[in-house]
N, C-alpha and C. Protein backbone atom coordinates (compact mmCIF):
# COMPACT_ATOMS: atom_id res chain seq x y z
N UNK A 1 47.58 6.19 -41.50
CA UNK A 1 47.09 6.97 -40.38
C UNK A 1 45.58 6.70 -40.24
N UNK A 2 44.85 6.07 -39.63
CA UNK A 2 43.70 6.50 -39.18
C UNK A 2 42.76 7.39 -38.42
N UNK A 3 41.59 6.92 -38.42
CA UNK A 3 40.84 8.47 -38.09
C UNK A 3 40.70 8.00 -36.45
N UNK A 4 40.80 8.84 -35.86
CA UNK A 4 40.50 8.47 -34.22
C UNK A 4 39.37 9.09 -34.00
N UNK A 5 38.46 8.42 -33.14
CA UNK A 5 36.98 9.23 -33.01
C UNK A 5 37.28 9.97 -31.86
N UNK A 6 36.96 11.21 -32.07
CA UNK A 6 37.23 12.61 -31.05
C UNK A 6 35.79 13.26 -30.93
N UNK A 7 34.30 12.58 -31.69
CA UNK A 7 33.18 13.03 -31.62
C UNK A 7 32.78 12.66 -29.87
N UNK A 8 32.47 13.89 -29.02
CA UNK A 8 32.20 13.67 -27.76
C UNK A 8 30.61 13.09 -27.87
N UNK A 9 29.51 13.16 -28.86
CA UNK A 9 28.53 13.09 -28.88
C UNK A 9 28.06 11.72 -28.05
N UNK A 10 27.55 11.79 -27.06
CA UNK A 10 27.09 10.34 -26.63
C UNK A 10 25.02 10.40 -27.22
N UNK A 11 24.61 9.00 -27.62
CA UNK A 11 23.63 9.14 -27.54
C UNK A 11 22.86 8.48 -26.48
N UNK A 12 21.80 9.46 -26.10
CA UNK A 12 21.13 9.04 -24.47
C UNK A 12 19.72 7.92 -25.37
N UNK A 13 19.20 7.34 -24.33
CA UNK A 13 18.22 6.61 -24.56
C UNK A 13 17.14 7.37 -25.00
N UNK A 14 15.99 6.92 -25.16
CA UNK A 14 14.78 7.54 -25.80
C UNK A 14 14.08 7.57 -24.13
N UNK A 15 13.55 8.91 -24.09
CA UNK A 15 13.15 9.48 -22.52
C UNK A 15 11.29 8.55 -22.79
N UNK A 16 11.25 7.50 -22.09
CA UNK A 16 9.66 6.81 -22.45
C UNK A 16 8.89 7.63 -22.34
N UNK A 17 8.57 8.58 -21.23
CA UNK A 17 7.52 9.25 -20.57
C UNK A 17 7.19 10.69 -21.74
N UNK A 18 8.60 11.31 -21.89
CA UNK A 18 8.23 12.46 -22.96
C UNK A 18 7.65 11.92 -24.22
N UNK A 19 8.09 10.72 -24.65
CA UNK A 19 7.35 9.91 -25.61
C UNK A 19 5.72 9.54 -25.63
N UNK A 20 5.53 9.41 -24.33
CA UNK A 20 3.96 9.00 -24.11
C UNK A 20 3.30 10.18 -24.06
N UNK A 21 3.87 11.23 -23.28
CA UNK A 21 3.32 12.46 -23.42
C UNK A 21 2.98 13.34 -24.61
N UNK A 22 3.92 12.81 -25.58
CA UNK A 22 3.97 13.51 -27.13
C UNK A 22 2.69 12.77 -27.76
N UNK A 23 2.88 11.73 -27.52
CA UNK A 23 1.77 10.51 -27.90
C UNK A 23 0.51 10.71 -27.86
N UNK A 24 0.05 11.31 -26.14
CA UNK A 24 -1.07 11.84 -25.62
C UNK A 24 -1.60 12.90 -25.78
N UNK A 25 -0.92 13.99 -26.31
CA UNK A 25 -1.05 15.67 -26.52
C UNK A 25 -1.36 15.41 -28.02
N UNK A 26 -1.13 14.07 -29.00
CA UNK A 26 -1.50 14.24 -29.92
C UNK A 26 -2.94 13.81 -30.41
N UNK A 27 -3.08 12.41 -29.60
CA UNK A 27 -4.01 11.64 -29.37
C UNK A 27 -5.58 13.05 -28.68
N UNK A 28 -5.22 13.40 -27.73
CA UNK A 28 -6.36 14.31 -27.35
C UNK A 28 -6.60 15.17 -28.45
N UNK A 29 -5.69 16.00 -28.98
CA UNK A 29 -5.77 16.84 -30.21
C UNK A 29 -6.72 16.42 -31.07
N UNK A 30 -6.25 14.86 -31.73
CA UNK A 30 -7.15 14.18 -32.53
C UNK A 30 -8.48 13.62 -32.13
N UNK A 31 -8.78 13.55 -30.64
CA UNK A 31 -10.41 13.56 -30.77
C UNK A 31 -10.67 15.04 -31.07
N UNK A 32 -10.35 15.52 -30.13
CA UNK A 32 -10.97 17.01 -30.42
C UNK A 32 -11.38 17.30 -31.76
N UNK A 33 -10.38 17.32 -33.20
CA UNK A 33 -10.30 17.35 -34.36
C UNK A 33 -11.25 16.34 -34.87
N UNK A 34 -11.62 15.51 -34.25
CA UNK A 34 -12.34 14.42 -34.96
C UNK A 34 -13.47 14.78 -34.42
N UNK A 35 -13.76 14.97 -33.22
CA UNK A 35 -15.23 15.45 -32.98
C UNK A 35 -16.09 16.79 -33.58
N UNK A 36 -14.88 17.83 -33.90
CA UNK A 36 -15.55 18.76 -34.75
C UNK A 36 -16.08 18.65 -36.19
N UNK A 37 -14.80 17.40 -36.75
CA UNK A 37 -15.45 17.30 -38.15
C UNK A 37 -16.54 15.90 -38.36
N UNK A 38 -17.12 15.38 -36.91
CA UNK A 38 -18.41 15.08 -37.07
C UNK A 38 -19.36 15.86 -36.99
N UNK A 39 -19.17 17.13 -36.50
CA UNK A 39 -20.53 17.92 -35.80
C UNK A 39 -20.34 18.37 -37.35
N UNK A 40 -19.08 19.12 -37.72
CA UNK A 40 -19.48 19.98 -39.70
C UNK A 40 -19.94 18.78 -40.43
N UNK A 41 -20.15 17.21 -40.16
CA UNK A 41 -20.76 16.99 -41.63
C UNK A 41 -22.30 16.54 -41.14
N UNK A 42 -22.16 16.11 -39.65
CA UNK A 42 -23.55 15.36 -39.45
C UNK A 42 -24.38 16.56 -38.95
N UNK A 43 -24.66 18.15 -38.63
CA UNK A 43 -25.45 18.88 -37.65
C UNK A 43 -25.44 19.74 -38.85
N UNK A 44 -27.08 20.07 -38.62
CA UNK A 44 -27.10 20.88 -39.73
C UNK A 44 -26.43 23.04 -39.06
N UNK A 45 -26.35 23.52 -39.98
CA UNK A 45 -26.05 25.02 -39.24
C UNK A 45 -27.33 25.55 -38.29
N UNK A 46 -26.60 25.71 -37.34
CA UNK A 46 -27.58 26.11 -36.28
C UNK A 46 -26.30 27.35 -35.07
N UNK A 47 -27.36 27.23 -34.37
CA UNK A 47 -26.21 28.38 -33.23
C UNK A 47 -25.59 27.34 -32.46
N UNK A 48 -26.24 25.96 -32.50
CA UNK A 48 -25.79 24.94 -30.96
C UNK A 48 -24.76 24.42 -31.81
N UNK A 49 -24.56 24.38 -33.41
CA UNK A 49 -23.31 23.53 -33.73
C UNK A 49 -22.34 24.79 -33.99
N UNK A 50 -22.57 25.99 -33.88
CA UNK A 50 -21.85 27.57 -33.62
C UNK A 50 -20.99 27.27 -32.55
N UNK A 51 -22.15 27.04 -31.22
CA UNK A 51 -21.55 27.25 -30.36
C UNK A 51 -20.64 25.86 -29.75
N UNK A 52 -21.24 25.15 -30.25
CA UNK A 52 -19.82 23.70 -29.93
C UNK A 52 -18.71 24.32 -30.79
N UNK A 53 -18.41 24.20 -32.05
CA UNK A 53 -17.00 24.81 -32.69
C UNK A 53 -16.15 25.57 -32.00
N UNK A 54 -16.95 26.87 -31.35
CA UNK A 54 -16.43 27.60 -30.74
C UNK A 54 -15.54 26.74 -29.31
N UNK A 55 -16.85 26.59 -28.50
CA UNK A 55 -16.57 25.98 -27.16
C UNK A 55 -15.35 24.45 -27.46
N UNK A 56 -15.23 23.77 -28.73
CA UNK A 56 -14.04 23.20 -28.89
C UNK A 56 -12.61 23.80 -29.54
N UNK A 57 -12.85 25.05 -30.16
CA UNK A 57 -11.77 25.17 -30.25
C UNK A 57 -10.99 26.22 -29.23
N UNK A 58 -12.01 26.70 -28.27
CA UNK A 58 -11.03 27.61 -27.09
C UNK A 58 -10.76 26.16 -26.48
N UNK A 59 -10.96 24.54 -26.24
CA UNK A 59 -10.62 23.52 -25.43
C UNK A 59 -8.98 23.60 -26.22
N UNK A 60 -9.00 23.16 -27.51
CA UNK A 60 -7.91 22.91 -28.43
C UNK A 60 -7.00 23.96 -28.18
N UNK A 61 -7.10 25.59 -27.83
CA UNK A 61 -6.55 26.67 -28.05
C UNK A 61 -5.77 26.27 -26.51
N UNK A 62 -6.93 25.89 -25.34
CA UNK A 62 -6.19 26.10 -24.07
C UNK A 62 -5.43 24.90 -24.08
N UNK A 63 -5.43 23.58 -24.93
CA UNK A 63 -4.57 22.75 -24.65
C UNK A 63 -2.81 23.02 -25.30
N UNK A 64 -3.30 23.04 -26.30
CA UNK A 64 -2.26 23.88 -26.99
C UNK A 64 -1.44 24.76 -26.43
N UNK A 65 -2.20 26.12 -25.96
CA UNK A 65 -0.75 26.59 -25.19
C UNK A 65 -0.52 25.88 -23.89
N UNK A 66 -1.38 25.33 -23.02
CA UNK A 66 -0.75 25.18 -21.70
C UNK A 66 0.16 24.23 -22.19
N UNK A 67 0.22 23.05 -23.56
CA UNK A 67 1.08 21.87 -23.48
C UNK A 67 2.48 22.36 -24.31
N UNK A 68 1.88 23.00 -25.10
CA UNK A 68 3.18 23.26 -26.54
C UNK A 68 4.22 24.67 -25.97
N UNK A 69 3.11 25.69 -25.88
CA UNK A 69 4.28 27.11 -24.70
C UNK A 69 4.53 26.81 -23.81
N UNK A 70 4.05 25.44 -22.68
CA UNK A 70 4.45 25.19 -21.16
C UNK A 70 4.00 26.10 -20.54
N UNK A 71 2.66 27.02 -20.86
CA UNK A 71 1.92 27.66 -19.92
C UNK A 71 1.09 26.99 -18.33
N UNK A 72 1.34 25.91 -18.50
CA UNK A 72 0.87 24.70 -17.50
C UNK A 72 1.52 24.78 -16.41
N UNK A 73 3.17 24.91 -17.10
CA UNK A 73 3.96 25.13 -15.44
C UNK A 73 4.59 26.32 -15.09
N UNK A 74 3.87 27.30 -15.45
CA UNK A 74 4.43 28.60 -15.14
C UNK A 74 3.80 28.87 -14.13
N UNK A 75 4.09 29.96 -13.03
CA UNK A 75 3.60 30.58 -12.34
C UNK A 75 2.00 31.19 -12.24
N UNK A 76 1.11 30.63 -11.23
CA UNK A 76 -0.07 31.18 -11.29
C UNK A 76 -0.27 32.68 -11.89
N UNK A 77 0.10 33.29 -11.06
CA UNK A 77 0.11 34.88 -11.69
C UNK A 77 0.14 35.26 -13.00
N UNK A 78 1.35 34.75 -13.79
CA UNK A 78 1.70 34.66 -15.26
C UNK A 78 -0.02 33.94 -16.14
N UNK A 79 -0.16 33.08 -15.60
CA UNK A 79 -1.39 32.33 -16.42
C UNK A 79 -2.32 33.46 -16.12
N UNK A 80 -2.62 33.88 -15.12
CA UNK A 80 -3.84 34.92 -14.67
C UNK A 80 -3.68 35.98 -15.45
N UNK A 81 -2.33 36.45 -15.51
CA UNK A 81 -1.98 37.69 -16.19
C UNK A 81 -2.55 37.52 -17.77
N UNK A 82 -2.41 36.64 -18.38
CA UNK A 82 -2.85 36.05 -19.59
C UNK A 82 -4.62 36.01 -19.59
N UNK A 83 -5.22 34.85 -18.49
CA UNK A 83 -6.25 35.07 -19.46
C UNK A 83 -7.46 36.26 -18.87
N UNK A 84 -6.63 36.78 -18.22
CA UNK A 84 -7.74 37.80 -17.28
C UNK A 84 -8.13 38.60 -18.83
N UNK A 85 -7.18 39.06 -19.67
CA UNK A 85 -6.97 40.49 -20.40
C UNK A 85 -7.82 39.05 -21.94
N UNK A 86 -7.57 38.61 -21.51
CA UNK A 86 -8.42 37.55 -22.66
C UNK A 86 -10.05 37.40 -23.09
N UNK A 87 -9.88 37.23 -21.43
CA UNK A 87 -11.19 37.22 -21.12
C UNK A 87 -12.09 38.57 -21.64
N UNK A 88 -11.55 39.51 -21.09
CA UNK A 88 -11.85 41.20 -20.91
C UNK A 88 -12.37 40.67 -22.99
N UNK A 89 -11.20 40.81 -23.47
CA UNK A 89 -11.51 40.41 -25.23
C UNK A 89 -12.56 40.10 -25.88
N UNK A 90 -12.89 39.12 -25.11
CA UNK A 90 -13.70 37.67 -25.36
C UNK A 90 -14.95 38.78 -25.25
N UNK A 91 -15.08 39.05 -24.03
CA UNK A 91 -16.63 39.77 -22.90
C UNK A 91 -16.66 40.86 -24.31
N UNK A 92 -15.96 41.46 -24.76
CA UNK A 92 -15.72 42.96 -25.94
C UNK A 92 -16.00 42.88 -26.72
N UNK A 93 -15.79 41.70 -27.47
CA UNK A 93 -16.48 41.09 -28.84
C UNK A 93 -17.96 40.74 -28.86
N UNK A 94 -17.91 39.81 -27.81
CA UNK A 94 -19.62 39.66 -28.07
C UNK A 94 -20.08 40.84 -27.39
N UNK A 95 -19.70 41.69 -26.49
CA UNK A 95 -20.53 43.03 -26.31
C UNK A 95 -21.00 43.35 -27.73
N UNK A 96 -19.99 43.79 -28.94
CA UNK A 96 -19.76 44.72 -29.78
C UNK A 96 -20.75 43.86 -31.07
N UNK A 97 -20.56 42.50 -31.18
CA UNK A 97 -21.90 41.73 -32.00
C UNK A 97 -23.14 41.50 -31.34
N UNK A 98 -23.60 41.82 -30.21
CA UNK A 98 -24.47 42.07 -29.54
C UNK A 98 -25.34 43.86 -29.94
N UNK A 99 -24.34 44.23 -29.08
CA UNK A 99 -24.86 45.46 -30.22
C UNK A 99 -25.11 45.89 -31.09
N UNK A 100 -24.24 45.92 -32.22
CA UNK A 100 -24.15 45.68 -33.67
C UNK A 100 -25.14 44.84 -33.90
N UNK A 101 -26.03 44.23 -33.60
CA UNK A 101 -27.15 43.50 -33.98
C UNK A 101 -28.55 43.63 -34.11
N UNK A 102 -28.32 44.43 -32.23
CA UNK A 102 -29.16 45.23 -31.76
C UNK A 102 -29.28 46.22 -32.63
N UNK A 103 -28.27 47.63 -32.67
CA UNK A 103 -28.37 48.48 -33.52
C UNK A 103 -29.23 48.55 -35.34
N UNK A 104 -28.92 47.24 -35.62
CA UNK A 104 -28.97 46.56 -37.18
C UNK A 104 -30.30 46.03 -37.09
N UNK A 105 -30.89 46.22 -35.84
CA UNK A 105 -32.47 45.75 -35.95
C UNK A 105 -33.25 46.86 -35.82
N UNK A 106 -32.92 47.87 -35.16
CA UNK A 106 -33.80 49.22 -34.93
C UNK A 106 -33.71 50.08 -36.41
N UNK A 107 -32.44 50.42 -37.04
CA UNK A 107 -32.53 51.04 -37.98
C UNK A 107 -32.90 50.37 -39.60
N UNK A 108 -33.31 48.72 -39.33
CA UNK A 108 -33.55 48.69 -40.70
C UNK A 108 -34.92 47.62 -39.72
């Protein structure tokens, strides 16, 4: 008796474009990643190599979700809905180390 193949599985080709795209989302990632760990070994600590880290990793953060959650092709509204209340965050924090700084200079 032999075995008869009853596996429906067909295999499809390799999709090129999702390939290049995987390729490219990784490739950007890795400058990004590579440009920060030139600024940590070559810049000494300062606020301007503070504030690049920062300002690259909200780039890395927004690539990331718009590519990996597919926040890219969702509905305007949905994205707005997101980073409006983000933003609000963002503006709250540095209010609150702003102050806190302020405050930390008058009483000592």
């Amino acid at each position: 008796m032999a075995l008869e193949e009853t596996n429906p599985i067909v295999v499809a080709p390799p999709d090129k474009d999702r390939i290049r795209k995987i390729w490219r989302t990784a490739l950007v990632l890795g400058v990004i990643t590579t440009i920060e760990f030139v600024i940590a070994f070559t810049m000494e600590s300062s606020a301007l190599r503070t504030s690049l880290f920062v300002g690259l990793t909200l780039v890395k953060a927004f690539y990331i979700v718009s590519e990996f959650m597919h926040l890219k092709y969702e509905v305007k509204v949905l994205i707005w809905s997101i980073l409006v209340p983000t933003l609000f965050i963002i503006w709250l924090l540095l209010a609150l180390l702003i102050e806190g700084e302020a405050l930390f200079m008058v009483r000592y």
